[in-house]
PDB file of N, CA and C in Angstrom:
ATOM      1  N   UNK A   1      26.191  -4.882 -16.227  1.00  0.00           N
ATOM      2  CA  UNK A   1      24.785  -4.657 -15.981  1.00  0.00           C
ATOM      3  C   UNK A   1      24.556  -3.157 -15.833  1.00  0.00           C
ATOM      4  N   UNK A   2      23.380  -2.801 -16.721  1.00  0.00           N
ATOM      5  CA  UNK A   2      23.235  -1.141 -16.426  1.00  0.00           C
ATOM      6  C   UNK A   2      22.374  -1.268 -15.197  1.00  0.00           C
ATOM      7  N   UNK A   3      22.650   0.341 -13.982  1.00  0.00           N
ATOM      8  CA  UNK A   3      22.727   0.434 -12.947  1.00  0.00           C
ATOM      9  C   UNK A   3      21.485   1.271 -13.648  1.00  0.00           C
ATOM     10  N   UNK A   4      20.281   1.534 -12.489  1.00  0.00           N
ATOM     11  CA  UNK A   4      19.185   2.159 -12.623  1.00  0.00           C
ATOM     12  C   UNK A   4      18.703   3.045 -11.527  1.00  0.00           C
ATOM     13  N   UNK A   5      18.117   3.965 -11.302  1.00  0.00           N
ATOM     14  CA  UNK A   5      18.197   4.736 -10.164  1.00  0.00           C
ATOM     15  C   UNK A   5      16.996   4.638  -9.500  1.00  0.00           C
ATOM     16  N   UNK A   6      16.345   4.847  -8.228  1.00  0.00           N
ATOM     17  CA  UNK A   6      15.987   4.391  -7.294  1.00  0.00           C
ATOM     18  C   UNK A   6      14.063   4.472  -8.106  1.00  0.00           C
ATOM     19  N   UNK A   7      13.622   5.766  -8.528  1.00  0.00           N
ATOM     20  CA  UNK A   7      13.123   6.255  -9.520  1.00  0.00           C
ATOM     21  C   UNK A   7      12.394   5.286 -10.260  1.00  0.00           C
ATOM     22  N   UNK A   8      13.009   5.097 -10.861  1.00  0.00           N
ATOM     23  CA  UNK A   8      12.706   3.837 -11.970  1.00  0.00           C
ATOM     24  C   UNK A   8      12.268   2.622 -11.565  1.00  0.00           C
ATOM     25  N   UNK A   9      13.239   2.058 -10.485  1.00  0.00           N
ATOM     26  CA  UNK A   9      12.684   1.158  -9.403  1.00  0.00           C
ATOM     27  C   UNK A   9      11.500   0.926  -8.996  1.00  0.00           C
ATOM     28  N   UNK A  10      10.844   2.573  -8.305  1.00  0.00           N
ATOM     29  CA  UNK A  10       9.858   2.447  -8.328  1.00  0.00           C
ATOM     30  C   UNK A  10       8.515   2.251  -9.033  1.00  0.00           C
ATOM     31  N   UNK A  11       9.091   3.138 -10.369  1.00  0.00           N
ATOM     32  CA  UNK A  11       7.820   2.401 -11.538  1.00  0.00           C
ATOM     33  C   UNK A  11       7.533   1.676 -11.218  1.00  0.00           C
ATOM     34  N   UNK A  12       8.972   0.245 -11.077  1.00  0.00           N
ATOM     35  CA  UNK A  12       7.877  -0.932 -11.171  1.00  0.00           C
ATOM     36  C   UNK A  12       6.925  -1.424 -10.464  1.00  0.00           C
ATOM     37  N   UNK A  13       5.922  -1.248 -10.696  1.00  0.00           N
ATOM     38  CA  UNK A  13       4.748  -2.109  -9.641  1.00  0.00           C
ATOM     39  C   UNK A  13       4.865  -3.679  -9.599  1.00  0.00           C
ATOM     40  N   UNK A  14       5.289  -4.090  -8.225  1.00  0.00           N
ATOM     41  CA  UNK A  14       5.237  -5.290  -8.033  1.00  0.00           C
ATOM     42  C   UNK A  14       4.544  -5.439  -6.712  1.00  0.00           C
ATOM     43  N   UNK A  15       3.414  -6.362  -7.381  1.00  0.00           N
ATOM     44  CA  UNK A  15       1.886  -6.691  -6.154  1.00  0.00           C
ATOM     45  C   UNK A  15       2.179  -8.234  -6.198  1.00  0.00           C
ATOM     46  N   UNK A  16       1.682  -8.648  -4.845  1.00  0.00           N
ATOM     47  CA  UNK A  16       1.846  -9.671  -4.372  1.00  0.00           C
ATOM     48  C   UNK A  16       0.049 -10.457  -4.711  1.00  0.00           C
ATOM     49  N   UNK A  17       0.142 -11.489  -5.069  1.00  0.00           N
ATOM     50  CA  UNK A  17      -1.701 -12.221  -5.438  1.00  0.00           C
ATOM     51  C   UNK A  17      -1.675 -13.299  -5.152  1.00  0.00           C
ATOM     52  N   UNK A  18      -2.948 -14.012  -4.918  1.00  0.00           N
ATOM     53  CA  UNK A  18      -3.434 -15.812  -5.234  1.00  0.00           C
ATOM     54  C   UNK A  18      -4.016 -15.606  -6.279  1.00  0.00           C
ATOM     55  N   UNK A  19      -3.195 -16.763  -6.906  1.00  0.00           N
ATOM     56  CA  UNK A  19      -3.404 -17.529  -8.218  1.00  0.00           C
ATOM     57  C   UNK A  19      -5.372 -18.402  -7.744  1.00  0.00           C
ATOM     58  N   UNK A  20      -6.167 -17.388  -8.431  1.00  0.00           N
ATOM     59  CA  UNK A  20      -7.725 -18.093  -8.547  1.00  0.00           C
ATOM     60  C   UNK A  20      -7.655 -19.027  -9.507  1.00  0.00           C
ATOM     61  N   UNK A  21      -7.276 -19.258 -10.404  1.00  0.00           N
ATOM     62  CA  UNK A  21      -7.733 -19.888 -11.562  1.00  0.00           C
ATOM     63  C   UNK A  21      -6.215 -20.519 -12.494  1.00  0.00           C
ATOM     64  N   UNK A  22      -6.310 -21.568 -12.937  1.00  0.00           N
ATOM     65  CA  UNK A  22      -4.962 -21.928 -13.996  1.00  0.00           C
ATOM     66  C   UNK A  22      -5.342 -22.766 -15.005  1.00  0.00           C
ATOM     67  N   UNK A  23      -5.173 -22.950 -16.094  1.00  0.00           N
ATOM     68  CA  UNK A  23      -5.522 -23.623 -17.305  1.00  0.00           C
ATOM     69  C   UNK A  23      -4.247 -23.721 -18.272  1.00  0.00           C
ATOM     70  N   UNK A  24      -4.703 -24.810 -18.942  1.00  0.00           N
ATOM     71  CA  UNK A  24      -3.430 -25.429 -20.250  1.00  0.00           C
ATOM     72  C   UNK A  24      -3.926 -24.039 -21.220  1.00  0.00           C
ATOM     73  N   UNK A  25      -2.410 -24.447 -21.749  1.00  0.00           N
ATOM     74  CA  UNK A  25      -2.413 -23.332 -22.684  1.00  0.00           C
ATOM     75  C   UNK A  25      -1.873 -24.161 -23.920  1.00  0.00           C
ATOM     76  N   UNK A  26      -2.438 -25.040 -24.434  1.00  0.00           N
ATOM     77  CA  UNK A  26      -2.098 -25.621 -25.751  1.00  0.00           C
ATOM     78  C   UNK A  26      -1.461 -24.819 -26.394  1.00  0.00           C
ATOM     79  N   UNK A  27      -2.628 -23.756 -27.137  1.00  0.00           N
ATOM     80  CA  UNK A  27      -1.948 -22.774 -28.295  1.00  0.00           C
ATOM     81  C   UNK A  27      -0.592 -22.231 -28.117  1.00  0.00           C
ATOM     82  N   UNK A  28      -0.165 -21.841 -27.066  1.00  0.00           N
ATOM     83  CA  UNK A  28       1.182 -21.262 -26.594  1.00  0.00           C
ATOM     84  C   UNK A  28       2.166 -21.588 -27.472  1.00  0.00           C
ATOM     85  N   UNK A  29       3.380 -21.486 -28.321  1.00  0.00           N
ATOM     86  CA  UNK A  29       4.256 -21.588 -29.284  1.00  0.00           C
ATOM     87  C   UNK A  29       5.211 -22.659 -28.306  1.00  0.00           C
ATOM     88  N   UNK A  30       5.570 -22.528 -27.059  1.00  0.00           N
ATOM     89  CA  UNK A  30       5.936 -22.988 -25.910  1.00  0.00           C
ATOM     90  C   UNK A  30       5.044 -23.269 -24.805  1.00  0.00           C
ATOM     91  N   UNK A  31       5.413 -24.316 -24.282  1.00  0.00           N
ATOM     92  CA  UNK A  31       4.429 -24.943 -23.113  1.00  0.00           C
ATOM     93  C   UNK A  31       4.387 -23.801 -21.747  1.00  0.00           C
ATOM     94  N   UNK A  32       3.098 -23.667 -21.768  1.00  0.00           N
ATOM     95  CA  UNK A  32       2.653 -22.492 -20.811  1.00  0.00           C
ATOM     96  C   UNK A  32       1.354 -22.464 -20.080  1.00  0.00           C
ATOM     97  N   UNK A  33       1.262 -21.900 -19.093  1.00  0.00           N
ATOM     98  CA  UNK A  33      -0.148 -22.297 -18.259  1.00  0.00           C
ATOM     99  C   UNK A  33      -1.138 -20.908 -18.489  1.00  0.00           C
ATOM    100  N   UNK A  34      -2.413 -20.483 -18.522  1.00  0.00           N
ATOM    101  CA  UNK A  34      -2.866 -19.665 -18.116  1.00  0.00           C
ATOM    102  C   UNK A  34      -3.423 -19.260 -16.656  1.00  0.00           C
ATOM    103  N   UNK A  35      -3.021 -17.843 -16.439  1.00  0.00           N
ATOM    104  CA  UNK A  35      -3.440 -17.825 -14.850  1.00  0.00           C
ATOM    105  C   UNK A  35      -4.213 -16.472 -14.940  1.00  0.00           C
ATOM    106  N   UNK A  36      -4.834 -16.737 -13.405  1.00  0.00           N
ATOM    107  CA  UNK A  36      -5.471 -15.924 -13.041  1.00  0.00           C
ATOM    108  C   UNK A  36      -5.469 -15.116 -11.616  1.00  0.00           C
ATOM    109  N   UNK A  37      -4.619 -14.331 -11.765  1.00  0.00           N
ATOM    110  CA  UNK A  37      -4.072 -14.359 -10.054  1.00  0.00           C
ATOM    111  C   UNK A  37      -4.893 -12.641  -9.895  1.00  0.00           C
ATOM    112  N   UNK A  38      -5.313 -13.178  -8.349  1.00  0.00           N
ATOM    113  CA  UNK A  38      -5.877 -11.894  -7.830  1.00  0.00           C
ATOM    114  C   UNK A  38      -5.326 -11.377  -6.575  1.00  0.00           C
ATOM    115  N   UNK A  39      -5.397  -9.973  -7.176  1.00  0.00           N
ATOM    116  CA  UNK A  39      -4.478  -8.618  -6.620  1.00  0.00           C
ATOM    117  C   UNK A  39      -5.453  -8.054  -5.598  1.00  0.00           C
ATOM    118  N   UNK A  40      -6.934  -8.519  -5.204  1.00  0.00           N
ATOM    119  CA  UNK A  40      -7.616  -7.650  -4.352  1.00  0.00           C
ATOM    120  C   UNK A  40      -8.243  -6.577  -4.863  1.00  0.00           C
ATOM    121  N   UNK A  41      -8.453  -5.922  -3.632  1.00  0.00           N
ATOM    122  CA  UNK A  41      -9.613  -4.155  -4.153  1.00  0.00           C
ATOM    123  C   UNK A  41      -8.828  -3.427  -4.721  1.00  0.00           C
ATOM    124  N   UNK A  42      -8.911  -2.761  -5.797  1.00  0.00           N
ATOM    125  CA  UNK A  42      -8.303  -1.759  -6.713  1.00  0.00           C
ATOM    126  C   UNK A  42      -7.637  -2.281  -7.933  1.00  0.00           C
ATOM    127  N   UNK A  43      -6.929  -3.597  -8.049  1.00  0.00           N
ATOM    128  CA  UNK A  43      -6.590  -3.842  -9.080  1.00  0.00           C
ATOM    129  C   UNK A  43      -7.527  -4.920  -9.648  1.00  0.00           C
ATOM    130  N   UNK A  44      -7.763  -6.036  -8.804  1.00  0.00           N
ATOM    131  CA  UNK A  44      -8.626  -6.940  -9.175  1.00  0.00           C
ATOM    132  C   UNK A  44      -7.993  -8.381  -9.987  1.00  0.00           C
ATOM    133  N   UNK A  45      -8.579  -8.824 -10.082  1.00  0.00           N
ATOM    134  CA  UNK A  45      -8.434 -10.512 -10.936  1.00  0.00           C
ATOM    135  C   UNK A  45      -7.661 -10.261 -12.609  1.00  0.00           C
ATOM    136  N   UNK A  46      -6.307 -10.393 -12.130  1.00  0.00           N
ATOM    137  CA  UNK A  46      -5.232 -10.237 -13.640  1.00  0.00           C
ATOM    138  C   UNK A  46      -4.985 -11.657 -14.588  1.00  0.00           C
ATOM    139  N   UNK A  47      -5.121 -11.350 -15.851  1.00  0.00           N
ATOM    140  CA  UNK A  47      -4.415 -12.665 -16.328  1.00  0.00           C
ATOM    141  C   UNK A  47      -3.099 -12.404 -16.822  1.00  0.00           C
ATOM    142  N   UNK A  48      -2.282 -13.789 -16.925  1.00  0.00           N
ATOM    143  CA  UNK A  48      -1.358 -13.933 -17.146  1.00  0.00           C
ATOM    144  C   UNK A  48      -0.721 -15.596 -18.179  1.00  0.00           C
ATOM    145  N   UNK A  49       0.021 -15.175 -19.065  1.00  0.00           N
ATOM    146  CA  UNK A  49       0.466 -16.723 -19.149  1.00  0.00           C
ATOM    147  C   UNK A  49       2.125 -16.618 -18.883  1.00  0.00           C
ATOM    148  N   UNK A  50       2.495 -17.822 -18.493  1.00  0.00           N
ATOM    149  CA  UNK A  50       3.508 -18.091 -17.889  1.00  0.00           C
ATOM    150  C   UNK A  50       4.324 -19.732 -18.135  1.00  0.00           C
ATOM    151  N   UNK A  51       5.218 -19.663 -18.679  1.00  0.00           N
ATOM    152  CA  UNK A  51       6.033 -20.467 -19.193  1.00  0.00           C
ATOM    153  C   UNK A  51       6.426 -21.483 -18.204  1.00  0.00           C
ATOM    154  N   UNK A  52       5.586 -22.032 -16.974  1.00  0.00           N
ATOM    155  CA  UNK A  52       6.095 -22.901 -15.708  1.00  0.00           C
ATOM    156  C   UNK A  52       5.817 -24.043 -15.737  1.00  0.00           C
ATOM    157  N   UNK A  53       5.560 -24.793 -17.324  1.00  0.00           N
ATOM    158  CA  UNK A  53       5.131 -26.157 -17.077  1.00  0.00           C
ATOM    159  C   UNK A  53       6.207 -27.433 -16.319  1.00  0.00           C
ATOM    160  N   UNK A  54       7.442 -27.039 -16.301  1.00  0.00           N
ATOM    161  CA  UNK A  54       8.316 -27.801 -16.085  1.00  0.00           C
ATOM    162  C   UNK A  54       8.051 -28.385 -14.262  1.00  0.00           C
ATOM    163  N   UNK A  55       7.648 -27.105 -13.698  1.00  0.00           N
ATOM    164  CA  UNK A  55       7.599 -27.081 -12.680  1.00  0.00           C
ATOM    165  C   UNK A  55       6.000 -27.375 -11.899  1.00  0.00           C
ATOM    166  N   UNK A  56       5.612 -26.968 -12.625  1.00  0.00           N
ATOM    167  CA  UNK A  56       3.370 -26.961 -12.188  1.00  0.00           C
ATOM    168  C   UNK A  56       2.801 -27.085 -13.348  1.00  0.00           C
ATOM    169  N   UNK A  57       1.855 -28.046 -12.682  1.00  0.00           N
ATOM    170  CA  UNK A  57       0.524 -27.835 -13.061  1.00  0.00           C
ATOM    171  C   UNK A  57      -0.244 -27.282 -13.200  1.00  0.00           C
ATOM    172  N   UNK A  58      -1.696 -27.032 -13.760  1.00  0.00           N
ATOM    173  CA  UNK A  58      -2.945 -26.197 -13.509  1.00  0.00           C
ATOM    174  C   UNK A  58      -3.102 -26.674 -11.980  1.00  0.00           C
ATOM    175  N   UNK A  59      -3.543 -27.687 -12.167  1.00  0.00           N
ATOM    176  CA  UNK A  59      -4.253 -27.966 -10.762  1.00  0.00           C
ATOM    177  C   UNK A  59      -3.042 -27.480  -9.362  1.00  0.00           C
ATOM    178  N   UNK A  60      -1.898 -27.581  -9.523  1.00  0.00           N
ATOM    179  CA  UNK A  60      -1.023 -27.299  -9.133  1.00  0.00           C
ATOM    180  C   UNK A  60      -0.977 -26.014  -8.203  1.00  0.00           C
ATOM    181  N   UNK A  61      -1.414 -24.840  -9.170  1.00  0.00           N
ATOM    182  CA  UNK A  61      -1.188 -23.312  -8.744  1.00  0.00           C
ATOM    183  C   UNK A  61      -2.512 -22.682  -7.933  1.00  0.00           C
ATOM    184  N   UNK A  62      -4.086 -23.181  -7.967  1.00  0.00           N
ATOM    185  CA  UNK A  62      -4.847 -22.084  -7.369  1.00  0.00           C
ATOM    186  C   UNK A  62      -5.008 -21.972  -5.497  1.00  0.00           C
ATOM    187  N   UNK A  63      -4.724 -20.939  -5.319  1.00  0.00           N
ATOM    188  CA  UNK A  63      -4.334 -20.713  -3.893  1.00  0.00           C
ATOM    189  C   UNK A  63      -3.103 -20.504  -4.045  1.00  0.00           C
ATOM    190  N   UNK A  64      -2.082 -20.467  -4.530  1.00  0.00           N
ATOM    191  CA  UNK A  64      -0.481 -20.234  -4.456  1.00  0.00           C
ATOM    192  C   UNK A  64      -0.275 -18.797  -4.644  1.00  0.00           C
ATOM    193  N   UNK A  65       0.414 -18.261  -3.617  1.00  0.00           N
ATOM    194  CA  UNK A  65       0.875 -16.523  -3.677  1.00  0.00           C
ATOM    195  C   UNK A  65       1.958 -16.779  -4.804  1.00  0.00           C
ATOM    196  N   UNK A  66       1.729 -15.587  -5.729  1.00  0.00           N
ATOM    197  CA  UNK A  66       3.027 -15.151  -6.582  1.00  0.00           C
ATOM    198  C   UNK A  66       3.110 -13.760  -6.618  1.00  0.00           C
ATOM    199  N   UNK A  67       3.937 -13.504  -7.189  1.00  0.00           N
ATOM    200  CA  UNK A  67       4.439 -12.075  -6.885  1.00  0.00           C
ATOM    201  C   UNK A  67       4.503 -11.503  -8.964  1.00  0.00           C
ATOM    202  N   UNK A  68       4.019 -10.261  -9.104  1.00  0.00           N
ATOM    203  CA  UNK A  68       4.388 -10.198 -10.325  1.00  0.00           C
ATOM    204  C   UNK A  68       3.775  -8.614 -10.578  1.00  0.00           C
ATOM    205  N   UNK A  69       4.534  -8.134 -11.727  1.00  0.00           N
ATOM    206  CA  UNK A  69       4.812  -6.768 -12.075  1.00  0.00           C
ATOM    207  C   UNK A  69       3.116  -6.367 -13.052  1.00  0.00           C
ATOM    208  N   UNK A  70       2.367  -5.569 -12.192  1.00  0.00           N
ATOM    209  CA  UNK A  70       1.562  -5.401 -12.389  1.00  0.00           C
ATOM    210  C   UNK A  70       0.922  -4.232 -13.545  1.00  0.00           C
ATOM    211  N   UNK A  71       2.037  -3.821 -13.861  1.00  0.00           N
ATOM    212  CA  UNK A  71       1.556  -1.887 -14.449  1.00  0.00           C
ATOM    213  C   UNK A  71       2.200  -2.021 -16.129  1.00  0.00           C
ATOM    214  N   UNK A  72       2.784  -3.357 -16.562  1.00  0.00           N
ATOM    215  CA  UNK A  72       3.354  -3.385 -18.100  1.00  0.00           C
ATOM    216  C   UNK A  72       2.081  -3.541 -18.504  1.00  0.00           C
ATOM    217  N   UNK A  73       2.200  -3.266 -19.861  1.00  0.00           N
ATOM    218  CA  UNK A  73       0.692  -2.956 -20.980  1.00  0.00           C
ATOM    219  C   UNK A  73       0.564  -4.426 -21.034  1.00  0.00           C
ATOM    220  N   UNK A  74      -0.643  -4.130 -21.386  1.00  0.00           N
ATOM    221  CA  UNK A  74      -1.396  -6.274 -22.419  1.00  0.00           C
ATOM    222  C   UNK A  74      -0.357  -6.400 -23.282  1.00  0.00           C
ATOM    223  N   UNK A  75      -0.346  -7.721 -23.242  1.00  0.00           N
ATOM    224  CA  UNK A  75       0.777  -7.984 -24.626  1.00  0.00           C
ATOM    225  C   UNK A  75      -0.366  -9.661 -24.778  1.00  0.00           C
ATOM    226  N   UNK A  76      -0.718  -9.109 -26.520  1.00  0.00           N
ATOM    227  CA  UNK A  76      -1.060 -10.600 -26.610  1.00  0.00           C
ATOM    228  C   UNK A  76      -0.408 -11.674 -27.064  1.00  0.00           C
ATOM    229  N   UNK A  77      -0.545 -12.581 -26.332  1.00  0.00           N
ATOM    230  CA  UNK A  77      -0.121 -14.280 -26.200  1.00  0.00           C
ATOM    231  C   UNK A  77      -1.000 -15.397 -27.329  1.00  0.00           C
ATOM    232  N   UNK A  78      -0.782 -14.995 -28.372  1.00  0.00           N
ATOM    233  CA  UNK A  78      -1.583 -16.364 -29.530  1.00  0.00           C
ATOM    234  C   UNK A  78      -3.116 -15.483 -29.302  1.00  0.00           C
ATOM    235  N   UNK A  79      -3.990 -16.306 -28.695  1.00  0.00           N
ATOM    236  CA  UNK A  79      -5.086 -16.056 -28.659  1.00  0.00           C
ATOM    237  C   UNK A  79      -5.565 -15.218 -27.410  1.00  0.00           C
ATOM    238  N   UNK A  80      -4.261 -15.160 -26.457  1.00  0.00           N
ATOM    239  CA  UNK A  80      -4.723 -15.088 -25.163  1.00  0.00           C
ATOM    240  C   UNK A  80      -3.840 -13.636 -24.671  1.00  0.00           C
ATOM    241  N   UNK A  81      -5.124 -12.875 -23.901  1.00  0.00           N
ATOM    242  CA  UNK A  81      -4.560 -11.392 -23.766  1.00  0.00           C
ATOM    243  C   UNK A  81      -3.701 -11.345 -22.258  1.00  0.00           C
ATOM    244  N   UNK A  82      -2.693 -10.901 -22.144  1.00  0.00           N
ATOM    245  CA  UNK A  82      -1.466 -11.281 -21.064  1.00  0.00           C
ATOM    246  C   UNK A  82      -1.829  -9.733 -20.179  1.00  0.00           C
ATOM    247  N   UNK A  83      -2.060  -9.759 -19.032  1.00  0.00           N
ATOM    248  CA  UNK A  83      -2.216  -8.282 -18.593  1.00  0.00           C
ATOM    249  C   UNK A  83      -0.764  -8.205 -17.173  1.00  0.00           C
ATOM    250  N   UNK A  84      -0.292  -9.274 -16.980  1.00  0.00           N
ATOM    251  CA  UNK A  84       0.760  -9.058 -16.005  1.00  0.00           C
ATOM    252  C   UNK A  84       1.481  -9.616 -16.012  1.00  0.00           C
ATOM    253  N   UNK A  85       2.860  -9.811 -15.553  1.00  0.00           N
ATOM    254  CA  UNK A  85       3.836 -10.260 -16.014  1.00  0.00           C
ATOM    255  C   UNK A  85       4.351 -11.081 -14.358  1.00  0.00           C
ATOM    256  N   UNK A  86       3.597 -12.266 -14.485  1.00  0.00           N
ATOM    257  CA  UNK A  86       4.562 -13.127 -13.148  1.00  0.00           C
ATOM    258  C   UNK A  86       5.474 -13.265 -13.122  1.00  0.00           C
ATOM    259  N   UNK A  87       6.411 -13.599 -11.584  1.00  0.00           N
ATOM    260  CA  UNK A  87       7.519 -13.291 -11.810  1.00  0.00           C
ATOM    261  C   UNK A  87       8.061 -14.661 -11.195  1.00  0.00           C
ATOM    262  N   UNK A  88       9.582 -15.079 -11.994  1.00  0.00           N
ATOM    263  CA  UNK A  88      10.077 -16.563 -11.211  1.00  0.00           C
ATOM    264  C   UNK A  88      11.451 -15.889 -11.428  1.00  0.00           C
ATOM    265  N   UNK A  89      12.199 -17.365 -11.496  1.00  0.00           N
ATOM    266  CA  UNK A  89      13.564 -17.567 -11.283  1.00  0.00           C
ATOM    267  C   UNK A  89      13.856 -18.678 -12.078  1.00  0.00           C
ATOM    268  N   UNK A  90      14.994 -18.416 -13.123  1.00  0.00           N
ATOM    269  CA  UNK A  90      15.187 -19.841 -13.713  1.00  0.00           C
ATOM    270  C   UNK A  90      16.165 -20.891 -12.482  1.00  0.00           C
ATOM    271  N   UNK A  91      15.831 -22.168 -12.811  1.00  0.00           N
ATOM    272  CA  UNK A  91      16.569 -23.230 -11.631  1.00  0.00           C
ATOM    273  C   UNK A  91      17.957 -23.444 -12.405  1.00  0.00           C
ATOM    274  N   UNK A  92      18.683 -24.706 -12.192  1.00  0.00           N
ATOM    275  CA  UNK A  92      20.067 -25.523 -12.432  1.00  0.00           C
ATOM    276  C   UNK A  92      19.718 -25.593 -14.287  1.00  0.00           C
ATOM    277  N   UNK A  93      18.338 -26.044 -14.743  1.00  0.00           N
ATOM    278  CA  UNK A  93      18.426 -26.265 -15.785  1.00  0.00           C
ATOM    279  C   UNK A  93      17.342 -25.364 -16.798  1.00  0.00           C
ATOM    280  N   UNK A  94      17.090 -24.296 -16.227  1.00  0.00           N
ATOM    281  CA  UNK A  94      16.944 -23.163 -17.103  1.00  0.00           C
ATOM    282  C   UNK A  94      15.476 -22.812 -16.994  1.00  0.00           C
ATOM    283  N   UNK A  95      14.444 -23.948 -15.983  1.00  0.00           N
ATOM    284  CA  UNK A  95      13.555 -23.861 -16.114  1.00  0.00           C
ATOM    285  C   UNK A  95      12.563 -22.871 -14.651  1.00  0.00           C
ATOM    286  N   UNK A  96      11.662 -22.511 -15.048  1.00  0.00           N
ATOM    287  CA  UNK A  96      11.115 -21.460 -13.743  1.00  0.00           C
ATOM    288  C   UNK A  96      10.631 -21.599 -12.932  1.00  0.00           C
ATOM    289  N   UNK A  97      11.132 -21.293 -11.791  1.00  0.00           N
ATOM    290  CA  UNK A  97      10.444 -21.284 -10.670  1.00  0.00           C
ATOM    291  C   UNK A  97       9.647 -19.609 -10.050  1.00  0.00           C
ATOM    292  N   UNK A  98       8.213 -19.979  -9.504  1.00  0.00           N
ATOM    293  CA  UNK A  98       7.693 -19.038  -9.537  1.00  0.00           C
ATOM    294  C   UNK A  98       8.416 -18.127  -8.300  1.00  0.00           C
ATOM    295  N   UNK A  99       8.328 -17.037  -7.833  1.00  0.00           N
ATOM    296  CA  UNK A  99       8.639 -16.168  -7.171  1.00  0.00           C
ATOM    297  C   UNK A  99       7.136 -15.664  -5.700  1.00  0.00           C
ATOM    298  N   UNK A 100       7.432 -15.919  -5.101  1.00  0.00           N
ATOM    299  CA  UNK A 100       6.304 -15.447  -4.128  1.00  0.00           C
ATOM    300  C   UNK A 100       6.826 -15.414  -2.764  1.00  0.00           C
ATOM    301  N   UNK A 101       5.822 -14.957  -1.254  1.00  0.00           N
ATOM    302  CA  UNK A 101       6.404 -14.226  -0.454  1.00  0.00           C
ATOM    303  C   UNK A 101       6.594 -15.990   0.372  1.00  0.00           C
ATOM    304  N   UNK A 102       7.410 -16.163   1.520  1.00  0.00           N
ATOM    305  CA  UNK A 102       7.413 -16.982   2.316  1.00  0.00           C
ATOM    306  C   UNK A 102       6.803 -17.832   2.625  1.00  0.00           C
ATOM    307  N   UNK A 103       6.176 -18.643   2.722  1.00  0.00           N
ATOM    308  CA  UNK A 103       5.412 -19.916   2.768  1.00  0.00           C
ATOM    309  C   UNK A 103       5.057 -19.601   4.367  1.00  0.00           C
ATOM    310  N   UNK A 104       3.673 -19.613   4.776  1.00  0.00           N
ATOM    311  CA  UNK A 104       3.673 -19.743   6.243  1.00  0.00           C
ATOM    312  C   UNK A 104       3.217 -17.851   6.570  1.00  0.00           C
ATOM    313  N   UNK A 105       3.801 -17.232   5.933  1.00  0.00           N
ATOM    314  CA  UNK A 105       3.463 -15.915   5.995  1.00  0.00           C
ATOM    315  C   UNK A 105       2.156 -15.105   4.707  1.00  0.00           C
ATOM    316  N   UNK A 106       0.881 -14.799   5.625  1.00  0.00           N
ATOM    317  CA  UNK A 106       0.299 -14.543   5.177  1.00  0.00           C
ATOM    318  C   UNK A 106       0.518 -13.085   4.472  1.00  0.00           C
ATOM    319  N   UNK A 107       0.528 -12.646   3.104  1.00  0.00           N
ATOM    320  CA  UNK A 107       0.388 -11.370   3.113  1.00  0.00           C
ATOM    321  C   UNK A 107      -0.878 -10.886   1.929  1.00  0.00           C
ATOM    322  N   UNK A 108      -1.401  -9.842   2.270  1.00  0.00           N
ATOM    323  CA  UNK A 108      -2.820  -9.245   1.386  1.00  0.00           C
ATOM    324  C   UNK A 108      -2.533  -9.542   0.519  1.00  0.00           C
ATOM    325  N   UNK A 109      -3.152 -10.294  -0.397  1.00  0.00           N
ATOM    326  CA  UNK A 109      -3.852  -9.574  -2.054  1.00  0.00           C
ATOM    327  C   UNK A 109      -3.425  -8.271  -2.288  1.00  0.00           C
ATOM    328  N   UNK A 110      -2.447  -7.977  -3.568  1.00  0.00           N
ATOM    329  CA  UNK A 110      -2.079  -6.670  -3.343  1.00  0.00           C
ATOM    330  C   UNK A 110      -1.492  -6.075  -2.193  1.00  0.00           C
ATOM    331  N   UNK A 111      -0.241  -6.547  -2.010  1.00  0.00           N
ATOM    332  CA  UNK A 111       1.015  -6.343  -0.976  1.00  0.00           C
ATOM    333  C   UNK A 111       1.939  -5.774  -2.260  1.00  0.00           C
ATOM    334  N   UNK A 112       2.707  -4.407  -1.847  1.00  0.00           N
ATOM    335  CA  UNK A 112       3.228  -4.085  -3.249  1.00  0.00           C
ATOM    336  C   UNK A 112       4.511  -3.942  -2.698  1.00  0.00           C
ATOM    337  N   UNK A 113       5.778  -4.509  -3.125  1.00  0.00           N
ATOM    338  CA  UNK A 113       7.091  -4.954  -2.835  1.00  0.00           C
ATOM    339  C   UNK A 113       7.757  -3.578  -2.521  1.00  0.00           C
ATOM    340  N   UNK A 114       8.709  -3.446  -1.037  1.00  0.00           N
ATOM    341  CA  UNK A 114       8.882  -1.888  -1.080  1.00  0.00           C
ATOM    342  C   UNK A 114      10.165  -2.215  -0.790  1.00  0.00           C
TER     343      UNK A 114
END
């Protein structure tokens, strides 16, 4: 694994959000949800699609904290413009689980991982 220096690290912006909004993502090449998770004052309401059908639903995700890298460019998704990149964990069989702060612990909209 290449080693990276502290620097770089920091580039990454990783903000903590609630998921407002989630929808099917038919078109997706792979089964994927659309989201809408909000970061609060300054960044605001991001979309995202995200490959978590194995694990959630639409109805599943709004109100759910996730955590995800906020500062990579749009990359478009089929029809659908991707502005952040949520973040999980693959499980036992390859599939994702989302990434977010503690259950029970409240933290802001836009909590940025230090």
């Amino acid at each position: 694994m290449e080693q990276i220096d502290f620097e770089q690290f920091m580039a990454v912006d990783i903000r903590c959000g609630t998921v407002v909004d989630a929808q099917p993502f038919p078109e997706a090449r792979k089964p994927a949800i659309k989201l809408w998770v909000d970061f609060g004052e300054g960044i605001g309401v991001k979309k995202s699609s995200a490959q978590i059908t194995d694990h959630y639903t639409p109805e599943d995700l709004p109100g759910r904290k996730v955590m995800a890298v906020v500062n990579f460019p749009p990359r478009q998704i089929g029809p659908f413009m991707s502005e952040i990149l949520v973040l999980g964990f693959p499980d036992a069989n390859g599939a994702i689980v989302l990434a977010g702060p503690d259950s029970g612990i409240d933290l802001p909209n836009g909590a940025r991982l230090a």
